[in-house]
Protein backbone atom coordinates (compact mmCIF):
# COMPACT_ATOMS: atom_id res chain seq x y z
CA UNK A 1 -78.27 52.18 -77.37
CA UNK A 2 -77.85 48.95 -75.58
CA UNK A 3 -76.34 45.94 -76.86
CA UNK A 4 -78.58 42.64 -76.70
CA UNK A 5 -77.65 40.95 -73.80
CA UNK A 6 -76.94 36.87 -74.09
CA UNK A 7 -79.70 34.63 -72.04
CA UNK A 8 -77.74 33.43 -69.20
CA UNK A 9 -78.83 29.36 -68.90
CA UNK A 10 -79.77 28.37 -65.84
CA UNK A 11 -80.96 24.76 -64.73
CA UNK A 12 -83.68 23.57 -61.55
CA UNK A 13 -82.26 20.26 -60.95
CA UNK A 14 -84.89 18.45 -58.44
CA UNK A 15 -83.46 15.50 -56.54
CA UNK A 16 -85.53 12.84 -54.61
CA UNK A 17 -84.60 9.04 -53.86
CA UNK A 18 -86.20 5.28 -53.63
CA UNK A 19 -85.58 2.63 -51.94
CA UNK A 20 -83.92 2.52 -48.18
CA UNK A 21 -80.58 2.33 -47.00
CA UNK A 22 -79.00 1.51 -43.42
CA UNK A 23 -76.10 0.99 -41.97
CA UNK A 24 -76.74 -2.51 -40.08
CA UNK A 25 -78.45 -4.45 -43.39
CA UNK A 26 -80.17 -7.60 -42.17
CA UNK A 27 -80.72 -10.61 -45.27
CA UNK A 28 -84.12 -9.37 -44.80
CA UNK A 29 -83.79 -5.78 -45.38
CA UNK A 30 -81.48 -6.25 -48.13
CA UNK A 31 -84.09 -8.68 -49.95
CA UNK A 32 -86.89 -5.72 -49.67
CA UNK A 33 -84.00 -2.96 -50.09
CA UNK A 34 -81.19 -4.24 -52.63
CA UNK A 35 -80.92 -0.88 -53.93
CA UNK A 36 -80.64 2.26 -52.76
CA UNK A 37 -81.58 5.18 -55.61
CA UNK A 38 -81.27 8.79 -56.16
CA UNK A 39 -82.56 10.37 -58.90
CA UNK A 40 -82.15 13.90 -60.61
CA UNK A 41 -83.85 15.74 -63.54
CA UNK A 42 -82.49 18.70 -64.65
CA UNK A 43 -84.85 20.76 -66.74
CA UNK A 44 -83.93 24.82 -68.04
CA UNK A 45 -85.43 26.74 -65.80
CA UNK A 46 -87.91 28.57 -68.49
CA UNK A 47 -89.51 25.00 -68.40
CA UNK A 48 -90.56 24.39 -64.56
CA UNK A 49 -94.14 26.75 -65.03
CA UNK A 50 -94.55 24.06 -68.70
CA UNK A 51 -93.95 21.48 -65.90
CA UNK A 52 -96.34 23.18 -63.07
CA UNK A 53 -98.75 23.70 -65.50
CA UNK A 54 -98.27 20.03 -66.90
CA UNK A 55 -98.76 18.53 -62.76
CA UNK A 56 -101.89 20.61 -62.23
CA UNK A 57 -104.04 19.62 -65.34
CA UNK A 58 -102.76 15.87 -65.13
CA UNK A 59 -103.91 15.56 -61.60
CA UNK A 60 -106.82 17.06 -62.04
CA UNK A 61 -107.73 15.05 -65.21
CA UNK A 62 -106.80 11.91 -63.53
CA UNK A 63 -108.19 12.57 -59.76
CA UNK A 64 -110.47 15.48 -60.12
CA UNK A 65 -108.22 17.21 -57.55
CA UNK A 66 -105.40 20.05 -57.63
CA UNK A 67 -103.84 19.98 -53.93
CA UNK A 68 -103.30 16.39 -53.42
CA UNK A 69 -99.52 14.61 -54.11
CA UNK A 70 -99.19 11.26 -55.96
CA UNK A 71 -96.25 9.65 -55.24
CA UNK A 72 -94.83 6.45 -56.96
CA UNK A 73 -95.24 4.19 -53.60
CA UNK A 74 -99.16 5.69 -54.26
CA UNK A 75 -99.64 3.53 -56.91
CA UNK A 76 -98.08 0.01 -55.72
CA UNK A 77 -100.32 0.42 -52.48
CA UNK A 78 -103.17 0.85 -55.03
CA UNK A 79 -102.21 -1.93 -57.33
CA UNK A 80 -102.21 -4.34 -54.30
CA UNK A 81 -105.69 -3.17 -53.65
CA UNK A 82 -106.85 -3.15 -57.03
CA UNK A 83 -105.31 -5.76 -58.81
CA UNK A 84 -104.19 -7.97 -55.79
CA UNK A 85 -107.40 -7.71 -53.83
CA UNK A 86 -105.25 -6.87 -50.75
CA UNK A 87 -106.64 -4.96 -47.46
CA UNK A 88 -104.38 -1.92 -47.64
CA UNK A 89 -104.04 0.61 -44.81
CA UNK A 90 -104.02 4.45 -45.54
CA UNK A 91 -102.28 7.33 -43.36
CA UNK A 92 -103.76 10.28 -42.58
CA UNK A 93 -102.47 12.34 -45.54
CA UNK A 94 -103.38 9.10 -47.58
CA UNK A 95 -107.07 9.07 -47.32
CA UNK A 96 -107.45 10.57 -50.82
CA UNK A 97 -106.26 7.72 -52.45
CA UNK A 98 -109.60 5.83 -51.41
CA UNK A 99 -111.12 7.75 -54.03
CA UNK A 100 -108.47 7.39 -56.69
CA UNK A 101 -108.07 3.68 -58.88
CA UNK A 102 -105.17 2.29 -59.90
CA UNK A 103 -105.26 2.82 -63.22
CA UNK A 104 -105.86 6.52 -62.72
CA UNK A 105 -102.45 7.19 -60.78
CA UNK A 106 -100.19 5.02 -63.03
CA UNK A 107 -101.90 6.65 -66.16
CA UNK A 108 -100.33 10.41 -64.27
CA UNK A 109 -97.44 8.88 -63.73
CA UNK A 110 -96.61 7.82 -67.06
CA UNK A 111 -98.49 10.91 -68.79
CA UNK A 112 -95.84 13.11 -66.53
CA UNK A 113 -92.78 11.00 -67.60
CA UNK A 114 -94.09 11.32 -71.59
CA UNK A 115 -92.93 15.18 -71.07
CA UNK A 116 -89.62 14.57 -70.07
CA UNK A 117 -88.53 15.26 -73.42
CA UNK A 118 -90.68 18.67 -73.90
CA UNK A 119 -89.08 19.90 -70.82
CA UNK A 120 -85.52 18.95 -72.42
CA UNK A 121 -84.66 17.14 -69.07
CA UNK A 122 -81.44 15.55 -68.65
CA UNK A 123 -81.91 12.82 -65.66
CA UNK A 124 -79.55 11.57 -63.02
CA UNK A 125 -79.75 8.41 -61.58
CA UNK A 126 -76.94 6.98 -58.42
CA UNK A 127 -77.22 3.31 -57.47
CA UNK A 128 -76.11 1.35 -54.26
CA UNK A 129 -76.82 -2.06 -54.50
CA UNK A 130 -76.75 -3.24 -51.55
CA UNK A 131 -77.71 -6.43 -53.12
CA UNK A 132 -73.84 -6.56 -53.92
CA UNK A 133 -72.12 -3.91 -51.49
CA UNK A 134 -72.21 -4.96 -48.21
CA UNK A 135 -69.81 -2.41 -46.75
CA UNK A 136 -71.57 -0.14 -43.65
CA UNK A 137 -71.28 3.14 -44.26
CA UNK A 138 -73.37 5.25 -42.28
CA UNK A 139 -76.40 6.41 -43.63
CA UNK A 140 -75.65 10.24 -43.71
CA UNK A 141 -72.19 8.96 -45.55
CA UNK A 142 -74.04 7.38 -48.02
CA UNK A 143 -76.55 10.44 -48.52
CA UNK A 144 -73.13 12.97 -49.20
CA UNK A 145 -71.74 10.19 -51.39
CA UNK A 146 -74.91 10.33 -53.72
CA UNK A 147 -75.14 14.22 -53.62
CA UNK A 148 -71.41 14.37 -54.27
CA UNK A 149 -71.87 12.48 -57.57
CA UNK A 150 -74.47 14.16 -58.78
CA UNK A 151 -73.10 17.53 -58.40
CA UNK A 152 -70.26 16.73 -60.16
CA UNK A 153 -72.50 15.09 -63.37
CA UNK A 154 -74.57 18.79 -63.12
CA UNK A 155 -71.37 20.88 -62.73
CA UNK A 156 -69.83 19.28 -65.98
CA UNK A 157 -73.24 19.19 -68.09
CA UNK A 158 -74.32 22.96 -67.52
CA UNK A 159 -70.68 23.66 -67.76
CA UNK A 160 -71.01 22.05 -71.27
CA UNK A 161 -74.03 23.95 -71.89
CA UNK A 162 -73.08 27.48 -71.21
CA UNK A 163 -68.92 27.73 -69.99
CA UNK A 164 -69.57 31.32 -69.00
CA UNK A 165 -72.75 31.91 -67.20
CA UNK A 166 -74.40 29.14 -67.14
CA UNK A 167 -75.86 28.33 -63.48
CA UNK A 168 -77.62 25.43 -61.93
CA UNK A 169 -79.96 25.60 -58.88
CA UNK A 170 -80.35 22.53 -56.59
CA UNK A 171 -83.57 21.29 -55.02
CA UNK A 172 -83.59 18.08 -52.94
CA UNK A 173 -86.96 16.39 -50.93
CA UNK A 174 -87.36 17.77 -47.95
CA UNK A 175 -85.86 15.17 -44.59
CA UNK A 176 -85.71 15.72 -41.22
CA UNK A 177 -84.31 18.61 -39.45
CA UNK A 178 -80.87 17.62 -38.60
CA UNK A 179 -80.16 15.75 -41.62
CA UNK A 180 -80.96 18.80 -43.77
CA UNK A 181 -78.51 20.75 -41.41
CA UNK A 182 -75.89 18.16 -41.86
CA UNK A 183 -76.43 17.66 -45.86
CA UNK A 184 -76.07 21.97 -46.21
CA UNK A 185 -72.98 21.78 -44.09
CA UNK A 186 -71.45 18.56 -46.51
CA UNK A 187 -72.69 20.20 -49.63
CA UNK A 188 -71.38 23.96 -48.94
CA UNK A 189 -67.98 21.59 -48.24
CA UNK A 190 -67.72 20.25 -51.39
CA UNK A 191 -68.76 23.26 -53.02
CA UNK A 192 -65.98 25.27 -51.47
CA UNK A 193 -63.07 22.74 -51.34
CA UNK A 194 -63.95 20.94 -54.56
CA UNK A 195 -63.01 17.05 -55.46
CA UNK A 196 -62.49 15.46 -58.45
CA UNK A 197 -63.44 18.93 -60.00
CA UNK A 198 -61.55 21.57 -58.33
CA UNK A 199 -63.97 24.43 -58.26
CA UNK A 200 -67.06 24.66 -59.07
CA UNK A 201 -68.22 27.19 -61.07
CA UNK A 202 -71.65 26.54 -62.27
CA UNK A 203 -74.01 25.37 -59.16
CA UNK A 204 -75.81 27.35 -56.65
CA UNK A 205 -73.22 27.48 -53.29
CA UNK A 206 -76.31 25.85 -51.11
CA UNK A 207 -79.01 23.17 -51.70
CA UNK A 208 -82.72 23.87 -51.41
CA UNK A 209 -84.64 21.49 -49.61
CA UNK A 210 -88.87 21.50 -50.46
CA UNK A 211 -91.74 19.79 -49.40
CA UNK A 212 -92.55 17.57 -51.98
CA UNK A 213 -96.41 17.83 -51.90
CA UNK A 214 -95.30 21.62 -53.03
CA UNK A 215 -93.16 21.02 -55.77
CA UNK A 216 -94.02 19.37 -59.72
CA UNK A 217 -90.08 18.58 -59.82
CA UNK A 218 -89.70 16.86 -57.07
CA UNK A 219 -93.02 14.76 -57.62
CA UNK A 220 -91.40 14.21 -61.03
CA UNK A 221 -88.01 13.18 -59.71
CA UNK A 222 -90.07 10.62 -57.43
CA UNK A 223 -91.36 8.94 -60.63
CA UNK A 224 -88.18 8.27 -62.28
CA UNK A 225 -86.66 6.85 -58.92
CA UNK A 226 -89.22 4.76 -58.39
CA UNK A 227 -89.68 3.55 -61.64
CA UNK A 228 -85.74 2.95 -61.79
CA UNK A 229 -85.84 1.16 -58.96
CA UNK A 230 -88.80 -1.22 -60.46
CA UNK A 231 -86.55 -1.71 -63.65
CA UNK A 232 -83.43 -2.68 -61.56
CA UNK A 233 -85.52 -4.77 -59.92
CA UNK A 234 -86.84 -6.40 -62.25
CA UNK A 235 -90.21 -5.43 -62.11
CA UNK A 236 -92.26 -5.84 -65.95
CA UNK A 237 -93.92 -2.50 -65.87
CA UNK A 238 -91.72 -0.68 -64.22
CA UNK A 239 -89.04 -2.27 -67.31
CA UNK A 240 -91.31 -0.51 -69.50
CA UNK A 241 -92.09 2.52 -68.20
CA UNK A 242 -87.90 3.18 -67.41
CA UNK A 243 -87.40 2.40 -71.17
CA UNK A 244 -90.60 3.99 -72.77
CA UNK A 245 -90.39 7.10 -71.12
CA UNK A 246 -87.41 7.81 -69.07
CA UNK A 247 -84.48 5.97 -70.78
CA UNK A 248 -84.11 8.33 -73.92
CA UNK A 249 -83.28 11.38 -71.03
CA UNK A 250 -80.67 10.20 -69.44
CA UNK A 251 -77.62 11.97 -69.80
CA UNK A 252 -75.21 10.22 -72.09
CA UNK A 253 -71.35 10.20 -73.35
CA UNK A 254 -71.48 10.95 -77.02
CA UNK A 255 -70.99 7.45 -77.92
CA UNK A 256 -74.13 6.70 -76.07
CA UNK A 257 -72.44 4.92 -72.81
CA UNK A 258 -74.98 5.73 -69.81
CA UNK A 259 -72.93 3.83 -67.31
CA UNK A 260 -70.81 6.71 -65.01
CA UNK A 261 -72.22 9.39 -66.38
CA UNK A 262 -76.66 9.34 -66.39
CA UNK A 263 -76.41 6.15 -64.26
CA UNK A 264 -73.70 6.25 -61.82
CA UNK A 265 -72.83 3.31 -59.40
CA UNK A 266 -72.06 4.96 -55.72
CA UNK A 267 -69.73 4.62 -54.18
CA UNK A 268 -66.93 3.52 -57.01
CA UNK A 269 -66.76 -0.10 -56.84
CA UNK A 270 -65.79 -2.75 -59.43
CA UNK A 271 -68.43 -5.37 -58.21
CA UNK A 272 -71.04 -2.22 -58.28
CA UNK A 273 -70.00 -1.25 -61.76
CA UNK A 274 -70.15 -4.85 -62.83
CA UNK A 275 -73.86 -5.21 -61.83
CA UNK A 276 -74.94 -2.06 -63.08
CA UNK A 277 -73.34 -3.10 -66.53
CA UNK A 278 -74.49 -6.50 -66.25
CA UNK A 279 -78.29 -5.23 -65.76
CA UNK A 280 -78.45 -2.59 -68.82
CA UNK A 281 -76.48 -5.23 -71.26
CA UNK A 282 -79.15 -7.87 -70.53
CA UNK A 283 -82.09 -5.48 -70.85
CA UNK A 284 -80.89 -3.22 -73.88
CA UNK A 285 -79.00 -5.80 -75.67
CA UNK A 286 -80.69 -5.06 -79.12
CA UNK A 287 -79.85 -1.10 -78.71
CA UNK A 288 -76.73 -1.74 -79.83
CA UNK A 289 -74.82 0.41 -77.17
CA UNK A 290 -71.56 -0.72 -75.95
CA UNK A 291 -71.13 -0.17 -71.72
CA UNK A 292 -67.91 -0.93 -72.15
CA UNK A 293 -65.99 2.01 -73.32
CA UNK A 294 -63.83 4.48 -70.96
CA UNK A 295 -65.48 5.01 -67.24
CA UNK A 296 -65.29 8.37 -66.83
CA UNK A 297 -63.97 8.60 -63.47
C-alpha cells in the first residue's frame, strides 16, 4: 500500500512595478518620479484560481465586463475626470474606461486588496528614491538590482516555509523584447552563481514574463505598487488604502520590523534606508513597531 505522500508547497510570486526610473534624472523627472517601486505578492499556488475567480466576479460587478484590465494608473486618469473635471485623453486599449466611473474602479481595487489576506499573500515591496539617490545607474542595472532583492526575500521565506520541497515560481509584467532577453539572462545568473545566498534552492531556474491584461496576479501586484507608491508619496487615499489593506501582508521579521525584509530600500544605501525609516516611523508611529532593530543584510 502506498504511504501518504507530503504536499510539496509551492508559491506564484507575481511581480509588477510603479513609478519610472532613468538613468539621466532631470529636477523635473525626479519631482513626477521620486520613486521607483517594485512590488511582489506571493500567494500558495492552490490560491491563484480563489484569486482568478475573485478578478472575474469583481470586474464584472464593478464594470459589467470580464475581458477588460484595470490598472491602478486607470483610476487616477478617472479621478482627474471625475473629481477634477479634467479633459482626459484615452488610448486605444483605453476606450473602455469611458464607460467606467471613478468610484467603480477604486471600489475593485480596494475590494481585490481586501483578499490579500484570504489568499495568505506575503508582499514584496523594493524602493529607489530617487528623491534621495541620485547615482546613474542604468536602467537595466537598476531592473536586476530590484529582481535580485526580491529573489533573495522569496528564496529565504519559502525556504522557511517548506526546507525540503518547497518551490517558488516567478512571474514578472511582461516589457519589451530585449529587456525580457536581458532580465532571463541576469536572473538565470544569479540563480546559478548565487550572492548573498549561495545557492538557491527553492525558486524556479527562469522567470516568466505575462501579459498583464492575462493575468489576476499581476493586475494584483499593480495595485499594491501603485498604491505604495501613493503612500510614499504622500498621497491621503493611497495612505489608507497601503495601511487598510495591504500593510498587514507584508512580510515581516518576527519582531515586526518591515524595513529590509517586506520593504527593502534598493540598492543598499544609508541615506535610502534613512528615508524609508523616516517615512514608516512618521506614518505608523502609534503601531508601536520599532524600525530600528538589526538590518538584515
Amino acid at each position: 500500500m502506498l504511504g501518504v505522500r507530503n504536499k510539496m508547497k509551492t508559491i506564484f510570486a507575481f511581480i509588477d512595478d510603479a513609478g519610472n526610473y532613468q538613468a539621466e534624472r532631470s529636477a523635473r523627472f525626479t519631482k513626477r518620479n521620486p520613486y521607483f517601486i517594485k512590488s511582489c505578492v506571493m500567494i500558495p499556488s492552490e490560491k491563484w484560481k480563489v484569486l482568478s475567480n475573485y478578478r472575474h466576479s469583481l470586474i464584472k460587478k464593478y464594470t459589467g465586463q470580464q475581458m477588460q484590465e484595470i490598472k491602478w494608473n486607470h483610476i487616477w486618469k478617472l479621478n482627474l475626470r471625475d473629481n477634477k473635471k479634467k479633459d482626459i485623453s484615452y488610448k486605444n486599449n483605453e476606450l473602455f474606461l469611458k464607460n467606467i466611473p471613478y468610484k467603480n474602479a477604486l471600489s475593485y481595487a480596494e475590494e481585490m486588496l481586501t483578499h490579500l489576506p484570504d489568499l495568505e499573500a506575503k508582499v514584496l515591496c523594493t524602493v529607489t528614491p530617487s528623491c534621495v539617490y541620485t547615482k546613474k545607474v542604468s536602467e537595466i542595472k537598476m531592473e536586476q538590482w530590484h529582481l535580485q532583492d526580491i529573489m533573495q526575500r522569496i528564496e529565504m521565506e519559502v525556504s522557511y516555509q517548506d526546507p525540503i520541497t518547497g518551490l517558488a515560481v516567478i512571474f514578472c509584467d511582461q516589457m519589451s523584447d530585449d529587456n525580457e532577453t536581458d532580465i532571463k539572462e541576469r536572473y538565470y545568473n544569479l540563480f546559478c552563481q548565487g550572492d548573498f545566498i549561495r545557492e538557491y534552492k527553492h525558486i524556479m531556474d527562469s522567470v516568466c514574463f505575462l501579459n498583464s491584461h492575462q493575468s489576476a496576479g499581476i493586475q494584483l501586484a499593480d495595485f499594491v505598487a501603485g498604491a505604495f507608491n501613493g503612500f510614499m508619496r504622500g498621497f491621503d487615499k493611497s495612505e489608507k488604502i497601503f495601511a487598510l489593506r495591504i500593510y498587514s501582508c507584508v512580510r515581516r521579521r518576527m519582531n515586526g520590523q518591515l524595513i529590509g525584509y517586506g520593504i527593502i530600500d534598493v540598492p543598499k544605501n544609508q541615506s535610502c534606508r534613512k528615508h524609508l525609516e523616516d517615512k514608516f516611523n512618521a506614518d505608523f508611529i502609534s503601531s508601536g513597531i520599532n524600525y530600528n532593530d538589526d538590518i538584515p543584510f
